[in-house]
C-alpha atoms as a PDB file:
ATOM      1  CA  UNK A   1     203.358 -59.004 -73.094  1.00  0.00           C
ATOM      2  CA  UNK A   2     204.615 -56.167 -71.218  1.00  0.00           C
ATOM      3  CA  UNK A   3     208.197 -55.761 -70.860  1.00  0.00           C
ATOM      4  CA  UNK A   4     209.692 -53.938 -67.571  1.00  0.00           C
ATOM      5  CA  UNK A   5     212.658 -51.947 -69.209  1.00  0.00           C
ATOM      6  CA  UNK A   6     213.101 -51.091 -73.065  1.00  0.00           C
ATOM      7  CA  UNK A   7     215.528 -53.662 -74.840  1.00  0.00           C
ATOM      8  CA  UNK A   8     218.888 -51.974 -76.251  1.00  0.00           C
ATOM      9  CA  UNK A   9     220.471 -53.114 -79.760  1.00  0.00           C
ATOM     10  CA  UNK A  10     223.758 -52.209 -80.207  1.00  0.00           C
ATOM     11  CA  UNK A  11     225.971 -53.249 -83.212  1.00  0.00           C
ATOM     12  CA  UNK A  12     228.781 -51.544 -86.235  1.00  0.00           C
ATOM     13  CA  UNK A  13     227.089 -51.429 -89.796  1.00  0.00           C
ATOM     14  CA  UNK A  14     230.794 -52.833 -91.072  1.00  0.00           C
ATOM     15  CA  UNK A  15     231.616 -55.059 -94.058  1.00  0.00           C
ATOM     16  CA  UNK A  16     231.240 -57.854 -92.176  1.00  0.00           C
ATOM     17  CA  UNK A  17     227.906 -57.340 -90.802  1.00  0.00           C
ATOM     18  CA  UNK A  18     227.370 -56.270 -94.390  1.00  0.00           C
ATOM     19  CA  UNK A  19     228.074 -59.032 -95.912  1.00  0.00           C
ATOM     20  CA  UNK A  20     226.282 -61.364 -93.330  1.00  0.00           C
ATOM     21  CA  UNK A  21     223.149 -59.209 -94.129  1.00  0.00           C
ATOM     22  CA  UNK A  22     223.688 -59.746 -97.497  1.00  0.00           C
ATOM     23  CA  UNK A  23     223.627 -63.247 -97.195  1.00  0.00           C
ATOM     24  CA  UNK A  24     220.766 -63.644 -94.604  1.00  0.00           C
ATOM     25  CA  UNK A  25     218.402 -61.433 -96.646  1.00  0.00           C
ATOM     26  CA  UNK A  26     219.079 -63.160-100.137  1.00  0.00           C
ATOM     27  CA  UNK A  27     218.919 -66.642 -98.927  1.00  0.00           C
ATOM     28  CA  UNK A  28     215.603 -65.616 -97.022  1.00  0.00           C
ATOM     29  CA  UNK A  29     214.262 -64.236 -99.948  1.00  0.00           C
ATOM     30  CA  UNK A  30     215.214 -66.784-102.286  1.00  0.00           C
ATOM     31  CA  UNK A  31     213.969 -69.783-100.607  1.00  0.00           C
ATOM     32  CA  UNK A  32     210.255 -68.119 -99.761  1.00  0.00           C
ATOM     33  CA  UNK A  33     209.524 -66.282-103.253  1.00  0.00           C
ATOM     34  CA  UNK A  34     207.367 -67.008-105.811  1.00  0.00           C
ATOM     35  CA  UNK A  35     210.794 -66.210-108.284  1.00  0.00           C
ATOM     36  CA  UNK A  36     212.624 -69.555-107.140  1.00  0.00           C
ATOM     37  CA  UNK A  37     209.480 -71.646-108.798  1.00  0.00           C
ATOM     38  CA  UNK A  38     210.107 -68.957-111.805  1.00  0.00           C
ATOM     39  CA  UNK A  39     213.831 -69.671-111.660  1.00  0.00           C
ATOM     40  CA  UNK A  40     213.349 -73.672-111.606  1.00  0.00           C
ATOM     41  CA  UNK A  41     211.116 -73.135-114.870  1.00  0.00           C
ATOM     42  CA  UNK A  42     213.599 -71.043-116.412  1.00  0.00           C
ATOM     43  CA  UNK A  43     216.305 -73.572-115.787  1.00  0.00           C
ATOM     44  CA  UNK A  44     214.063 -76.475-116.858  1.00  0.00           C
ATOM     45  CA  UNK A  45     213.525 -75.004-120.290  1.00  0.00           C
ATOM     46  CA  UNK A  46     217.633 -73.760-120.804  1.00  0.00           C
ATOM     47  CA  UNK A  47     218.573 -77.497-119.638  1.00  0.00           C
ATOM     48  CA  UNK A  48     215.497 -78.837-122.767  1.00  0.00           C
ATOM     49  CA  UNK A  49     217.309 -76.492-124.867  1.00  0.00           C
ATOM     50  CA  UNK A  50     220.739 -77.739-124.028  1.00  0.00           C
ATOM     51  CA  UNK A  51     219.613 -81.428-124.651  1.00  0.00           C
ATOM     52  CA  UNK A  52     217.549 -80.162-127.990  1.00  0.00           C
ATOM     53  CA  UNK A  53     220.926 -78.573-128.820  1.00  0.00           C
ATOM     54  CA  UNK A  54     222.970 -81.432-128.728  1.00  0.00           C
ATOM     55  CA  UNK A  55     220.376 -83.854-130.701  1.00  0.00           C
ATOM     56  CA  UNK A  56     219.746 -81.579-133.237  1.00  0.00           C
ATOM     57  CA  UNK A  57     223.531 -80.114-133.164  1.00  0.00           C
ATOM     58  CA  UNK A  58     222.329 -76.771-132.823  1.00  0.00           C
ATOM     59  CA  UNK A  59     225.457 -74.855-131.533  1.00  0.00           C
ATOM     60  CA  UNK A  60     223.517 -71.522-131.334  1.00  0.00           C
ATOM     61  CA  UNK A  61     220.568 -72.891-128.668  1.00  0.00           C
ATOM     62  CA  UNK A  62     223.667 -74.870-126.637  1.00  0.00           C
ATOM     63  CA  UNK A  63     225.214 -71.792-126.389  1.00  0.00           C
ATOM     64  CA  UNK A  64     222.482 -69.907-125.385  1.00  0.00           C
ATOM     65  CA  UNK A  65     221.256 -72.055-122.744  1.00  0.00           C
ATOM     66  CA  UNK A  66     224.763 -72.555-121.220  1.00  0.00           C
ATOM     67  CA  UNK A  67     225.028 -69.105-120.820  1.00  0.00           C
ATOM     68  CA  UNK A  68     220.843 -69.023-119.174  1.00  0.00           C
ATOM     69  CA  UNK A  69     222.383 -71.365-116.993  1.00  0.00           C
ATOM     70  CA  UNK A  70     225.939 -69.632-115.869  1.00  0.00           C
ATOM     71  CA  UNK A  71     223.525 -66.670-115.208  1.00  0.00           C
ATOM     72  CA  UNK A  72     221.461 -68.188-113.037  1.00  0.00           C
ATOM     73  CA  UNK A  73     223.393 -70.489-111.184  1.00  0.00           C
ATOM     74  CA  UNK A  74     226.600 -68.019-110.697  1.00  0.00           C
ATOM     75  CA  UNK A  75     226.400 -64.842-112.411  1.00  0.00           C
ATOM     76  CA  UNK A  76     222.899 -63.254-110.189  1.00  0.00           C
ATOM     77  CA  UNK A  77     223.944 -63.634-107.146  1.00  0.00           C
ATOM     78  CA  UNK A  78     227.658 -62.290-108.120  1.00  0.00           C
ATOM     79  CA  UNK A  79     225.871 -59.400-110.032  1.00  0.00           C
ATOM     80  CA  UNK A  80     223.778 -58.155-107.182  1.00  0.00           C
ATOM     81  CA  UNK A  81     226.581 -58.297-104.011  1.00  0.00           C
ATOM     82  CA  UNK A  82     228.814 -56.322-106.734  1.00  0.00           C
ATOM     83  CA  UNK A  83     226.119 -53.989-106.475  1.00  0.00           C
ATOM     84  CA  UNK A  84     225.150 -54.215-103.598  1.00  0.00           C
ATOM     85  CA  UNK A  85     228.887 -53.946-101.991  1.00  0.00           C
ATOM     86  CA  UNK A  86     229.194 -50.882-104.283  1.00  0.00           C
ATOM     87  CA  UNK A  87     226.166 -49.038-102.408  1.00  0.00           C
ATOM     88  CA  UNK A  88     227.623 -50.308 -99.257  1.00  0.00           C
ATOM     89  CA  UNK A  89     231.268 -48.010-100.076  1.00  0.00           C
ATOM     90  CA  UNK A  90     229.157 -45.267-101.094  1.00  0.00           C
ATOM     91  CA  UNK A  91     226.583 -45.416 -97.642  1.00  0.00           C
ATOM     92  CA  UNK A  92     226.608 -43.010 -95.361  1.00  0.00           C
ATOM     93  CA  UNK A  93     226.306 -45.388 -92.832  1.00  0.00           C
ATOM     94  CA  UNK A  94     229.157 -47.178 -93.528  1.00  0.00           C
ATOM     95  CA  UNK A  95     231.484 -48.134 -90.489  1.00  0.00           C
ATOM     96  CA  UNK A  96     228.941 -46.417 -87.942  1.00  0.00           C
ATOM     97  CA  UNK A  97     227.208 -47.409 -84.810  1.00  0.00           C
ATOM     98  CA  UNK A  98     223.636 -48.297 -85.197  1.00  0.00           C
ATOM     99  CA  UNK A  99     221.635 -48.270 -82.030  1.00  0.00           C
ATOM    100  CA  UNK A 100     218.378 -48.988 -81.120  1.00  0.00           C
ATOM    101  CA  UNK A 101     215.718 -49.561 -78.830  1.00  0.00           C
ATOM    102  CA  UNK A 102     212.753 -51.705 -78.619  1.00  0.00           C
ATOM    103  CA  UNK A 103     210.111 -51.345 -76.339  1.00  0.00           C
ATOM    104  CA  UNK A 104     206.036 -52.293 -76.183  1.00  0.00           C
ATOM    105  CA  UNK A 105     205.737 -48.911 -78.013  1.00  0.00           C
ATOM    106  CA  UNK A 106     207.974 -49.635 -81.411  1.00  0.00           C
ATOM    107  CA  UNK A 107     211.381 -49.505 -82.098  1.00  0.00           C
ATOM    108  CA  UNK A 108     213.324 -46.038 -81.968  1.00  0.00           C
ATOM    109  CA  UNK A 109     216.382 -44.911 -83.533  1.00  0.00           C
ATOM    110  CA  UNK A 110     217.736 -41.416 -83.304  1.00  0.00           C
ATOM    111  CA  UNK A 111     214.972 -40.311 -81.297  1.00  0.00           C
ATOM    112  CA  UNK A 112     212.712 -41.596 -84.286  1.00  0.00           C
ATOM    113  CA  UNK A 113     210.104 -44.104 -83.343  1.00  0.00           C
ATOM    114  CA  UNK A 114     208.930 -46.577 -85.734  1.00  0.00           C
ATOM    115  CA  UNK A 115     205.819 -48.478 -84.185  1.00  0.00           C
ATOM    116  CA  UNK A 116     205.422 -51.631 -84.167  1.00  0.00           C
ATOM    117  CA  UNK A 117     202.132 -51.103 -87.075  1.00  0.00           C
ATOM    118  CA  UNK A 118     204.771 -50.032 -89.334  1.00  0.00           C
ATOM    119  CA  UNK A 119     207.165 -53.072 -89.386  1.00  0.00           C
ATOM    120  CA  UNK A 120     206.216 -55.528 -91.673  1.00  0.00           C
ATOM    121  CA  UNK A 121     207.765 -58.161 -89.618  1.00  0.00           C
ATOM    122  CA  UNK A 122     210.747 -59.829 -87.831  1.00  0.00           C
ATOM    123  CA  UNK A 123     212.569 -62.835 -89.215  1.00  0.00           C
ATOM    124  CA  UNK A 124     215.124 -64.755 -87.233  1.00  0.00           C
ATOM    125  CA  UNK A 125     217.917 -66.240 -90.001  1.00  0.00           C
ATOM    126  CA  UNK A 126     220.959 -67.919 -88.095  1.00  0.00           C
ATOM    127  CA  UNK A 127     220.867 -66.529 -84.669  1.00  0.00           C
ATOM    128  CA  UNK A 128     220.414 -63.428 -86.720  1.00  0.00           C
ATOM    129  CA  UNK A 129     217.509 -61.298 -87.199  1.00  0.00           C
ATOM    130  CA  UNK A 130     216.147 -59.555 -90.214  1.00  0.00           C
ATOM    131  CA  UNK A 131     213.517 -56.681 -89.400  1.00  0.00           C
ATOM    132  CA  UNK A 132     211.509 -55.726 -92.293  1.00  0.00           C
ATOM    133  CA  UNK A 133     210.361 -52.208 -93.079  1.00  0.00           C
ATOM    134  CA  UNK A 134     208.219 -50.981 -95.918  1.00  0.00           C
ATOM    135  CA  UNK A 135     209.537 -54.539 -97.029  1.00  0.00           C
ATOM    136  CA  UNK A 136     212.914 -53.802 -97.242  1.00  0.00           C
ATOM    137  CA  UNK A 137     215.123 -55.718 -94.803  1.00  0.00           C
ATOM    138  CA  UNK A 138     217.170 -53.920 -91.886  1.00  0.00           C
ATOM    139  CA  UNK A 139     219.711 -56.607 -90.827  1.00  0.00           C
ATOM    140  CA  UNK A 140     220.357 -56.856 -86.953  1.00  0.00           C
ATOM    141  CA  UNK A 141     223.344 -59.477 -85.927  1.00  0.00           C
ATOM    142  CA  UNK A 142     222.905 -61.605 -82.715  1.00  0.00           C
ATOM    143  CA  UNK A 143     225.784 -59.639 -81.355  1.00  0.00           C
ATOM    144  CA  UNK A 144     223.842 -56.759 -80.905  1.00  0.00           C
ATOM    145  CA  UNK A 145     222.255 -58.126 -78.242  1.00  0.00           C
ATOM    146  CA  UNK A 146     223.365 -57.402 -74.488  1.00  0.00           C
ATOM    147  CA  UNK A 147     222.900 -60.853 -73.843  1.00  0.00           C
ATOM    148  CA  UNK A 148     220.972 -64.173 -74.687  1.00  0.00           C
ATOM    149  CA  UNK A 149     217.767 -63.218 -72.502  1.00  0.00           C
ATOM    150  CA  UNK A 150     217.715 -59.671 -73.947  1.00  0.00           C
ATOM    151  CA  UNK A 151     217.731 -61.280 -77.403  1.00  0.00           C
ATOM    152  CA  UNK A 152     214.725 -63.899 -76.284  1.00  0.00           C
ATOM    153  CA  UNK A 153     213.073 -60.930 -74.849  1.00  0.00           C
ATOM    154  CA  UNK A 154     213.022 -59.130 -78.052  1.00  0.00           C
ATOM    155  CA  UNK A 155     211.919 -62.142 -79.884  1.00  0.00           C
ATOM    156  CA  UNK A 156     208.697 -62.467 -77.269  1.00  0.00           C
ATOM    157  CA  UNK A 157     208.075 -58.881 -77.956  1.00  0.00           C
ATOM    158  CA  UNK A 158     207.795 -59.311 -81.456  1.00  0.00           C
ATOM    159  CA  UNK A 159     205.606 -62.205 -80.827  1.00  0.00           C
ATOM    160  CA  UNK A 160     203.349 -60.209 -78.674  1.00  0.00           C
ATOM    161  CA  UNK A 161     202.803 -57.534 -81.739  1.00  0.00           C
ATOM    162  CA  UNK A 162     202.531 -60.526 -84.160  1.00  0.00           C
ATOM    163  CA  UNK A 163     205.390 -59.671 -86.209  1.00  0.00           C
ATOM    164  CA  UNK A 164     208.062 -62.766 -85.223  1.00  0.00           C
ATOM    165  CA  UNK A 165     207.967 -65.261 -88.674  1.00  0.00           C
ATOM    166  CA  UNK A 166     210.124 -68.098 -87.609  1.00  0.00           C
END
């Protein structure tokens, strides 16, 4: 594909996009990782020990795997976006302008080009996209986009480079 004029991303790294990133990225991860099938077979075995625990009144094990459960179901995700808001407060980048630009080249960012053989790849989550780098995930919001078309361009572009996962 060869694109005319370079595509501009524009967006605030605020709570709000913060906490849609959040979101986005954990869901993502979640639902395509090996640790869901993990997690299932962890709560299997606290749920056998909750019904072992009430057959064999064993108030220790129903206690224990009430609290498995809590964690897993509740407590994770809660524990992680505490952290996670907490590195948020603390970023630099909290509350500033991100801007980028893609073009058939890579993607550049403070005169700092990152070519397209070092993103791992480009995930689109809700109208939203998640760009992954060294497998971390940079969070981009549809509003970034100038417009519709500019957003379907930069979707094409990544599908040129083979890096759009859909």
């Amino acid at each position: 594909m060869n694109i005319s004029k370079p595509i501009e991303i524009n967006y605030k790294w605020d709570l709000e996009n913060f906490i849609k990133a959040f979101e986005n990225a954990y869901n993502y991860e979640y639902k395509n990782s090996i640790r869901r099938y993990i997690g299932w077979l962890f709560i299997a075995m606290a749920q056998f020990g909750v019904v072992a625990a009430l057959k064999g009144g064993s108030i220790g094990l129903l206690l224990l795997s009430t609290i498995l459960i809590f964690y897993w179901y509740v407590a994770k995700k809660y524990l992680l976006k505490k952290r996670a808001l907490k590195s948020f407060n603390n970023s630099q980048l909290k509350n500033s302008i991100i801007k980028l630009i893609a073009s058939a080249d890579g993607i550049e960012q403070n005169s700092n080009l990152i070519s397209w053989d070092r993103i791992n790849g480009i995930v689109s989550v809700n109208d939203d996209i998640l760009l992954y780098i060294n497998n971390k995930p940079y969070y981009i919001p549809s509003l970034a986009f100038d417009s519709l078309e500019s957003r379907v361009e930069f979707k094409s572009l990544a599908k040129s480079k083979g890096k759009l996962y859909d």
